[in-house]
Protein backbone atom coordinates (compact mmCIF):
# COMPACT_ATOMS: atom_id res chain seq x y z
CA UNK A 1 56.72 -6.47 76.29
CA UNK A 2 54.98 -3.71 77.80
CA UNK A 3 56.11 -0.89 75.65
CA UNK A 4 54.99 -3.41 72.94
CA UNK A 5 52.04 -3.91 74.09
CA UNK A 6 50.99 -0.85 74.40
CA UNK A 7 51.83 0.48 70.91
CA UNK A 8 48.97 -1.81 70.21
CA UNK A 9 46.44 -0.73 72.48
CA UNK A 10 47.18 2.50 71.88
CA UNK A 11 48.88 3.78 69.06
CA UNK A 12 47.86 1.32 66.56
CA UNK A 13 43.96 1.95 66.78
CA UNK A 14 45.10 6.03 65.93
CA UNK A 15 47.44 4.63 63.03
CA UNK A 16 44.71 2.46 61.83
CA UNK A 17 41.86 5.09 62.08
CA UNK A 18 44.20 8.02 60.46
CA UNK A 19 45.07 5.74 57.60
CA UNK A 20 40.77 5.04 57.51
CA UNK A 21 40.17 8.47 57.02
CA UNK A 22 42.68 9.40 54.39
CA UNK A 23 41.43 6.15 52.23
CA UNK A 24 37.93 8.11 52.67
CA UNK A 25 39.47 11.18 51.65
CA UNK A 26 41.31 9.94 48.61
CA UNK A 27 38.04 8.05 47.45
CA UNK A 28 35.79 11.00 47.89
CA UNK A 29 38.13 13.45 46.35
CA UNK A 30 38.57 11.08 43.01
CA UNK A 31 35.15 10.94 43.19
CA UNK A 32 34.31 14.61 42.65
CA UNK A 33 37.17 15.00 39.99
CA UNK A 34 35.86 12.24 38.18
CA UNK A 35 32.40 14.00 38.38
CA UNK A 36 34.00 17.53 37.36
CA UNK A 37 35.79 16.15 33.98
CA UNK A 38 33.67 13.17 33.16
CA UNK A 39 31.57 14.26 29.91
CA UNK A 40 28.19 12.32 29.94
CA UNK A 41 26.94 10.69 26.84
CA UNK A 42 24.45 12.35 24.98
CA UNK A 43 20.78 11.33 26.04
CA UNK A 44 18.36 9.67 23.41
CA UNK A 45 15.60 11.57 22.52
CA UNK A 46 13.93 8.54 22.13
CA UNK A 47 11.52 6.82 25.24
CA UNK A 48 12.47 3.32 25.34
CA UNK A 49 10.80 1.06 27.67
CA UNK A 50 12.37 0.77 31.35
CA UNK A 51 12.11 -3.02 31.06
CA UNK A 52 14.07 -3.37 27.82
CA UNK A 53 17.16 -2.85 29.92
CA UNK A 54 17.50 -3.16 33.55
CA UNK A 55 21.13 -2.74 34.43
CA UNK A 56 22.53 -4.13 31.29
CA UNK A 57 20.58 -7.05 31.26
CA UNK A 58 18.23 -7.34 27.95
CA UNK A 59 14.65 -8.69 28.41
CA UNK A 60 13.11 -10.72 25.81
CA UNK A 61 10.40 -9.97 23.99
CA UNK A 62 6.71 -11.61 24.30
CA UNK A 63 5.77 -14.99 21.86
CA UNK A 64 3.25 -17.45 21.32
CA UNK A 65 3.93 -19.88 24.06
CA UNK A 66 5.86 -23.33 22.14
CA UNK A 67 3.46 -25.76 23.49
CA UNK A 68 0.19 -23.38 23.73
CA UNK A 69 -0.55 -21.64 20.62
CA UNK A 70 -3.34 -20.02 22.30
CA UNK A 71 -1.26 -18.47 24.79
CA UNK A 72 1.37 -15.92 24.55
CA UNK A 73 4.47 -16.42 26.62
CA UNK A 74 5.86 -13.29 28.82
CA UNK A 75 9.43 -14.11 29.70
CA UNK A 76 10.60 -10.91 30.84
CA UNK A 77 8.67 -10.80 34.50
CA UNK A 78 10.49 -13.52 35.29
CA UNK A 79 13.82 -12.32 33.55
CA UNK A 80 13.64 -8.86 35.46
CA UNK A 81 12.77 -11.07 38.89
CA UNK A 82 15.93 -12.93 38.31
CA UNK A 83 17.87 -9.97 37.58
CA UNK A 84 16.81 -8.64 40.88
CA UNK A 85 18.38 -11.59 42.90
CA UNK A 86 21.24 -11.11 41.18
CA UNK A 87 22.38 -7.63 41.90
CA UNK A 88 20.51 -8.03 45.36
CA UNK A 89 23.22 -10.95 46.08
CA UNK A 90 26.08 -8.00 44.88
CA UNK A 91 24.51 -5.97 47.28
CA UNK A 92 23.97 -7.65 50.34
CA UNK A 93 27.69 -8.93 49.60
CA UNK A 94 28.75 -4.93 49.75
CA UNK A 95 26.92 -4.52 53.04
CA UNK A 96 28.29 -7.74 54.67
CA UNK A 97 31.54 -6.18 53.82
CA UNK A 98 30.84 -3.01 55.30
CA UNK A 99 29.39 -4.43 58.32
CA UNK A 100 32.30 -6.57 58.45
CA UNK A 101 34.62 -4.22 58.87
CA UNK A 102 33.22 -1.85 60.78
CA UNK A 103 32.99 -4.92 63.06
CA UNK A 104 36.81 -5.03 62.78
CA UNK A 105 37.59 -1.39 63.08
CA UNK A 106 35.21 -1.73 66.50
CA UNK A 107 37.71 -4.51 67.67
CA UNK A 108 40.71 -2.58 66.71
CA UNK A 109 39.60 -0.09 68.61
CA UNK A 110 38.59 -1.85 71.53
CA UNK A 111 41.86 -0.89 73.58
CA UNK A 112 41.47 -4.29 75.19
CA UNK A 113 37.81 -3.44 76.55
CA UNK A 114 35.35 -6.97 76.70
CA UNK A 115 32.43 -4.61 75.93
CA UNK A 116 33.84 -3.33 72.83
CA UNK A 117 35.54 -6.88 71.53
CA UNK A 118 32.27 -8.51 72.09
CA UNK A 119 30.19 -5.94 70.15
CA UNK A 120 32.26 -6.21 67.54
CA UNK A 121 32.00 -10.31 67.83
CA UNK A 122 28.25 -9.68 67.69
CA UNK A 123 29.01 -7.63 64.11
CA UNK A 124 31.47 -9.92 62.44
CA UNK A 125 28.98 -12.51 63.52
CA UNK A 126 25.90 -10.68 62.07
CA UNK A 127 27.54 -10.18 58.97
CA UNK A 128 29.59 -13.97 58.27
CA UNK A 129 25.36 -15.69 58.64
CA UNK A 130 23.98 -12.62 56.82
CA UNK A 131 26.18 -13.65 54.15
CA UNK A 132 25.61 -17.28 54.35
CA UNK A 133 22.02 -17.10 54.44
CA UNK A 134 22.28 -15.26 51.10
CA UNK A 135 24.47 -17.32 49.54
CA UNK A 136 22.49 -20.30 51.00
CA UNK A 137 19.27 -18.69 50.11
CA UNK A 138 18.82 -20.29 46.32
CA UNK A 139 19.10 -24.01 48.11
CA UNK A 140 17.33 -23.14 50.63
CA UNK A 141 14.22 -22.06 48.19
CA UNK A 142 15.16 -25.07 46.09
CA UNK A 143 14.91 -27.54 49.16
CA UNK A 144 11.22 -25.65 50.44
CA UNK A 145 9.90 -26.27 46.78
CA UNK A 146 11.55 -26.57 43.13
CA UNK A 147 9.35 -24.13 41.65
CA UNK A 148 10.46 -21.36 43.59
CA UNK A 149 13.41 -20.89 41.75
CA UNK A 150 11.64 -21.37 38.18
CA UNK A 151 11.28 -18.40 36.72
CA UNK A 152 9.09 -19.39 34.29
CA UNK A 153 7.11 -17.32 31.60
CA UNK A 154 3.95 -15.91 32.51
CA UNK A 155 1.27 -17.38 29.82
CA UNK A 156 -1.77 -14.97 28.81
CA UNK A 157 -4.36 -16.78 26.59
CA UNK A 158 -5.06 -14.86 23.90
CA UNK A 159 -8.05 -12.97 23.22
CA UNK A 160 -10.32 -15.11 20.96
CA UNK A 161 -11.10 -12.97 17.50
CA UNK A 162 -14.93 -13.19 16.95
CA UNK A 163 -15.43 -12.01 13.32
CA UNK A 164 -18.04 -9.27 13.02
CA UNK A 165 -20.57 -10.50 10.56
CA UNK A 166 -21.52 -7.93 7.57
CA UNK A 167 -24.28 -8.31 5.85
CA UNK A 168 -25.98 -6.27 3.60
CA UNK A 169 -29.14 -6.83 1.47
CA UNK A 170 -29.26 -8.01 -2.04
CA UNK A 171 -31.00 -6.12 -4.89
CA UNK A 172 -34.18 -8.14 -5.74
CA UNK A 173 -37.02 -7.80 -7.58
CA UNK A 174 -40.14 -6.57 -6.41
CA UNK A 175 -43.58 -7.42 -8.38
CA UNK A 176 -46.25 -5.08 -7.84
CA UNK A 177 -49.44 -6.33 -8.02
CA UNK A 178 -53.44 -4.30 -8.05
CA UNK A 179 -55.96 -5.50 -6.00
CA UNK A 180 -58.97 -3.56 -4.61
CA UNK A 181 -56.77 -3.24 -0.97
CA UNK A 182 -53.40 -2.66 -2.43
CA UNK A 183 -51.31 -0.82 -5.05
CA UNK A 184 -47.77 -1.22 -5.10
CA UNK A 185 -46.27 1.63 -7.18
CA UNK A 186 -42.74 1.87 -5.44
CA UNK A 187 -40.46 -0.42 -3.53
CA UNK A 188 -41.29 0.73 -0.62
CA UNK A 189 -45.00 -0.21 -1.22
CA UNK A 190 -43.91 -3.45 -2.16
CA UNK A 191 -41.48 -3.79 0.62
CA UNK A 192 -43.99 -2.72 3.16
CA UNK A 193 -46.27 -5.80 1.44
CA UNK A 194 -43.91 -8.35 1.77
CA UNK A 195 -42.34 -7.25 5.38
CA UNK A 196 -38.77 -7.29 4.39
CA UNK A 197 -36.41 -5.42 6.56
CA UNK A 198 -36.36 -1.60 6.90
CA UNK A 199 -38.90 -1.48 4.03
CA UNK A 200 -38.57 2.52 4.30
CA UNK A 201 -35.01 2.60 2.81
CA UNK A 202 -35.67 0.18 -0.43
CA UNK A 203 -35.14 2.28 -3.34
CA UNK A 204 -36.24 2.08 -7.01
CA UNK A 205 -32.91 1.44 -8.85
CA UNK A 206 -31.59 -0.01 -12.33
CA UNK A 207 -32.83 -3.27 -13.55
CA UNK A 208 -28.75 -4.35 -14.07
CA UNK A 209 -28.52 -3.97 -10.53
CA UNK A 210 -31.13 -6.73 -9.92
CA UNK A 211 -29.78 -10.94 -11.15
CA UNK A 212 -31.45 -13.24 -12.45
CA UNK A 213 -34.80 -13.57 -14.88
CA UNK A 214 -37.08 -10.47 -14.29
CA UNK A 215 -40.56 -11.89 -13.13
CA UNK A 216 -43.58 -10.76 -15.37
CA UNK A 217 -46.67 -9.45 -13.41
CA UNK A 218 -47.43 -5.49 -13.37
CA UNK A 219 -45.46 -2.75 -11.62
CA UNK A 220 -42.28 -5.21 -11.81
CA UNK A 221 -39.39 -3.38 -9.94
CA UNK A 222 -35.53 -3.81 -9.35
CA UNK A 223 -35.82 -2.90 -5.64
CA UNK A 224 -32.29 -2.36 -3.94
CA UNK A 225 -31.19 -1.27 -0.42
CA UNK A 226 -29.63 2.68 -0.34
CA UNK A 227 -25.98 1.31 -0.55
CA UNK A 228 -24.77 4.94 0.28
CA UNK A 229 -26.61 5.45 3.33
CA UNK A 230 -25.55 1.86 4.44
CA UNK A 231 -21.71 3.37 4.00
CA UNK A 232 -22.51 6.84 5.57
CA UNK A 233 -23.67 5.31 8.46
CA UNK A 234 -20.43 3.19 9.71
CA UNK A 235 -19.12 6.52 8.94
CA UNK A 236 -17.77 5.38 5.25
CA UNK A 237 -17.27 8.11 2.52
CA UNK A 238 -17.98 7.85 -0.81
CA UNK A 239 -17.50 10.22 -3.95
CA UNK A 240 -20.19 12.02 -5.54
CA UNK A 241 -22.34 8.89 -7.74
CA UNK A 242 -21.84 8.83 -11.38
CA UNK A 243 -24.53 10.16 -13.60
CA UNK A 244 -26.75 7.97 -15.71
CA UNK A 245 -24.31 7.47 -19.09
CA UNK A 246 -21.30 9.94 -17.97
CA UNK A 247 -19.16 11.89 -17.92
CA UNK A 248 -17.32 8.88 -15.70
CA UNK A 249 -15.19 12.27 -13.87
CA UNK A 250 -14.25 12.74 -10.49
CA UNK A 251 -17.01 10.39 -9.52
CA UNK A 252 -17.89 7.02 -8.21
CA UNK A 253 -20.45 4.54 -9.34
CA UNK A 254 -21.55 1.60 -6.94
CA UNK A 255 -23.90 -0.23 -9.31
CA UNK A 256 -23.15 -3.71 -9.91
CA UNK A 257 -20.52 -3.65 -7.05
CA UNK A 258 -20.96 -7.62 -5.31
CA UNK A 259 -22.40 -7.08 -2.12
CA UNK A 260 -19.37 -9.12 -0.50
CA UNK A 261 -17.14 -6.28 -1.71
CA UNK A 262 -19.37 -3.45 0.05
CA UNK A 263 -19.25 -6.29 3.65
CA UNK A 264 -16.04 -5.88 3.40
CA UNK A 265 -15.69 -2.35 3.37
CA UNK A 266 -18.51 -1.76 6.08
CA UNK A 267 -16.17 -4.79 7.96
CA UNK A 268 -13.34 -2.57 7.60
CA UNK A 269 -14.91 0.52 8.92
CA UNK A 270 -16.24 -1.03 11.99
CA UNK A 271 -12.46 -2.67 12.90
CA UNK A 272 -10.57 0.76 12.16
CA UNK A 273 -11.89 2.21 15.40
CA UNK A 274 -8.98 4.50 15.19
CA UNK A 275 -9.84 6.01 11.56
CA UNK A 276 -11.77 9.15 12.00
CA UNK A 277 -15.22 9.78 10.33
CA UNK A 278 -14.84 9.37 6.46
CA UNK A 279 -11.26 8.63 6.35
CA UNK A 280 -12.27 5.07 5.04
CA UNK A 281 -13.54 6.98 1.39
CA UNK A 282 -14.20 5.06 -1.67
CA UNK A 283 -12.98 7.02 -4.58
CA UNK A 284 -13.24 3.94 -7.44
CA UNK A 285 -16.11 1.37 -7.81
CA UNK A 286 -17.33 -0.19 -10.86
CA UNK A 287 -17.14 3.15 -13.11
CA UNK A 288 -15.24 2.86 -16.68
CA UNK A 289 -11.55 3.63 -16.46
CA UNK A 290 -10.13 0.77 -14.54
CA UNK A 291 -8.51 -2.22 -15.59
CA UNK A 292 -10.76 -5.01 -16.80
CA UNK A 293 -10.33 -8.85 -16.18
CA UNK A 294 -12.41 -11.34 -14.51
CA UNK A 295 -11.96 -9.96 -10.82
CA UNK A 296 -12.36 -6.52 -12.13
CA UNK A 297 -13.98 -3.34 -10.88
CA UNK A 298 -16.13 -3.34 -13.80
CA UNK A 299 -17.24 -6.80 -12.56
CA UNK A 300 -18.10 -5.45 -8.80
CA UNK A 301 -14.79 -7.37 -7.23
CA UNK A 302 -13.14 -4.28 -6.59
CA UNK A 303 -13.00 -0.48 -4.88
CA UNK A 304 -10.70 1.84 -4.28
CA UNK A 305 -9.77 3.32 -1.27
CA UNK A 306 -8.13 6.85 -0.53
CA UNK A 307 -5.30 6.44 1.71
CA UNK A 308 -4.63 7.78 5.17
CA UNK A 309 -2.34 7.40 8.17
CA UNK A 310 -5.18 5.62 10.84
CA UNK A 311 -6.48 3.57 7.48
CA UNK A 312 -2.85 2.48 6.20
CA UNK A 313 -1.49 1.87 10.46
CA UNK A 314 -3.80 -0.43 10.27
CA UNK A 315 -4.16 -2.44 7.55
CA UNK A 316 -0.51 -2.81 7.46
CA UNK A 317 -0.45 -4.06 11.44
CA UNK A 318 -3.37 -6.12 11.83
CA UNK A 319 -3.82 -7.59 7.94
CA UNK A 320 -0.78 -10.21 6.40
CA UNK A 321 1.88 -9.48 4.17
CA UNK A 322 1.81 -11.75 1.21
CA UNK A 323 4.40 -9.71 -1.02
CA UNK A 324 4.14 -7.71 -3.81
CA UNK A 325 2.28 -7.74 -7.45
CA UNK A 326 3.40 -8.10 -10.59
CA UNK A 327 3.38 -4.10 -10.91
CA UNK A 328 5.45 -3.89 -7.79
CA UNK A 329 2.07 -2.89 -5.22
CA UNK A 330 2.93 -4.10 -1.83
CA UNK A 331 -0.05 -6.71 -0.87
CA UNK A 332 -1.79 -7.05 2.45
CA UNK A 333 -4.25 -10.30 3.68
CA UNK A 334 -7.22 -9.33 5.43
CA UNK A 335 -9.01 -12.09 7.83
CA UNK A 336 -11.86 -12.13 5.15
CA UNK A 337 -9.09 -12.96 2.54
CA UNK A 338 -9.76 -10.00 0.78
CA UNK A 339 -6.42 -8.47 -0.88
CA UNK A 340 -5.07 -5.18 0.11
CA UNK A 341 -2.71 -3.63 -2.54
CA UNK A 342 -1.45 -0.01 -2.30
CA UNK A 343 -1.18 1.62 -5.56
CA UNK A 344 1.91 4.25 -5.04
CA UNK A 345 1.87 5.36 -8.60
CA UNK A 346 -0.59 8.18 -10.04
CA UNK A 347 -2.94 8.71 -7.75
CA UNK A 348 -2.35 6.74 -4.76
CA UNK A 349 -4.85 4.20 -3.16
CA UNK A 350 -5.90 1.39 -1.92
CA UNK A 351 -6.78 -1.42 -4.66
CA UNK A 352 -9.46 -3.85 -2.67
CA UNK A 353 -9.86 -6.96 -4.01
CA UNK A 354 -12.70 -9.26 -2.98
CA UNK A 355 -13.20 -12.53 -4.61
């Protein structure tokens, strides 16, 4: 019994720790030969978000909350919360291991010492109620309050869309009248006379540009707003204007265009806050050469619109899709309800049509 005995208090703990070491060795060694031959996969040139995958676990995406439609649901905090505890349980399992047996190896290696076997009682110990209390941990949450353990989505109310309000002045007609105070011999006389609003810009202009029956009375004038400078100024460019009975070339003529179609427009330049200066340019208005029909451009429902990447980015991610036309020109909704279509053939544009 004594030769027996001690084999185990003294051989065994060598045995044991030799055999520890080489295990190390073996592990390490397979680890730098695995390193040496493996042949990593080609990296994406592509950024993707870190939270699309976090350790093979796929996030969703964000959505209008089911029972808020004012709200959009954010799943994924919770998702990548969850994910956490999980591989944190996988982890603190590892270490309980470890700690496990390094308590054993301390009690194999005790050599019969009370010191030693109770440290490595105090180890086992630690590590047995470390893992308990993890595995325990969920109920434990679940007893302190239900809701702790709900990972539910995070709901952001949307930001409410306030339309922006266009609107621009009407053509009108101005009667001039003499009196032994006043003479009004321009629109801006008669502007000035009947306090409308920025009476400096009203222009003398085309009597079709002015609806309905033309008042009699002297100095009678079709008294419009300076459409181009309106357009200029929210930074809106426009093609040279058309001269009085042609040629109809390489020009644009904005008489008779309905003032909703010009809100529009001036709506659409003030939303694009990512299109540059002019890159919103009107290159077809009411000028002969288009297609006629009721909502025509010759009838003042429709402009055209030179394309451009800020212009087209957004009109195609903030307006609806509502297919294509009967000549194959994808269609796009604006929150106006004006229709979008781009023209690909010939000259490419934007066809605007505001009804």
């Amino acid at each position: 019994m004594s030769r027996r005995t001690n084999f185990f208090n003294k051989k065994f703990p060598k045995i044991f720790t030799i055999i520890f070491l080489i295990l190390i060795i073996l592990q390490t060694g397979a680890f730098v030969f695995s390193s040496l031959f493996y042949t990593p996969v080609k990296a994406q040139t592509k950024w993707t978000n870190p939270t699309d995958n976090f350790f093979f676990t796929v996030f969703s995406e964000p959505k209008e909350c089911p029972d808020d439609p004012t709200k959009t649901c954010v799943p994924w905090i919770g998702e990548y919360i969850g994910s956490i505890y999980n591989y944190a349980i996988g982890i603190v399992g590892i270490l309980a291991a470890i700690v496990l047996m390094f308590g054993g190896v301390i009690w194999l290696t005790a050599g019969g010492s009370p010191e030693r076997v109770k440290e490595a009682k105090a180890w086992i110990g630690a590590s047995l109620s470390g893992l308990v209390l993890m595995l325990c941990s969920y109920m434990i949450l679940y007893q302190i309050n239900p809701d702790l353990v709900k990972l539910n989505p995070l709901k952001i109310k949307l930001v409410e869309k306030i339309p922006i309000e266009v609107r621009l002045e009407e053509c009108r007609w101005g009667v001039g009248y003499t009196d032994y105070q006043f003479v009004a011999e321009s629109c801006k006389d008669i502007a000035e006379k009947e306090k409308w609003e920025n009476p400096a810009t009203w222009e003398t202009k085309e009597s079709e540009n002015c609806k309905g029956i033309k008042p009699a009375g002297n100095y009678v004038l079709c008294c419009c707003p300076p459409r181009e400078e309106i357009l200029k100024t929210n930074n809106i460019g426009v093609k040279p204007s058309c001269p009085s009975g042609g040629p109809y070339t390489n020009c644009v003529s904005l008489t008779g265009i309905n003032n909703k179609t010009l809100e529009e427009i001036v709506r659409l330049g003030v939303n694009c806050t990512s299109c540059a200066a002019n890159e919103i340019f009107i290159t077809g208005g009411t000028e002969p050469g288009h297609s006629t029909g009721t909502y025509s451009h010759a009838n003042g429902y429709k402009v055209d619109l030179r394309p451009g990447t800020n212009l087209d980015n957004y009109i195609k991610d903030n307006f609806k899709k509502i297919g294509t036309r009967s000549d194959g020109a994808e269609q796009w909704e604006s929150p106006s309800g004006a229709i979008y279509a781009f023209e690909d053939y010939g000259d490419a544009h934007w066809d605007v049509l505001v009804k």
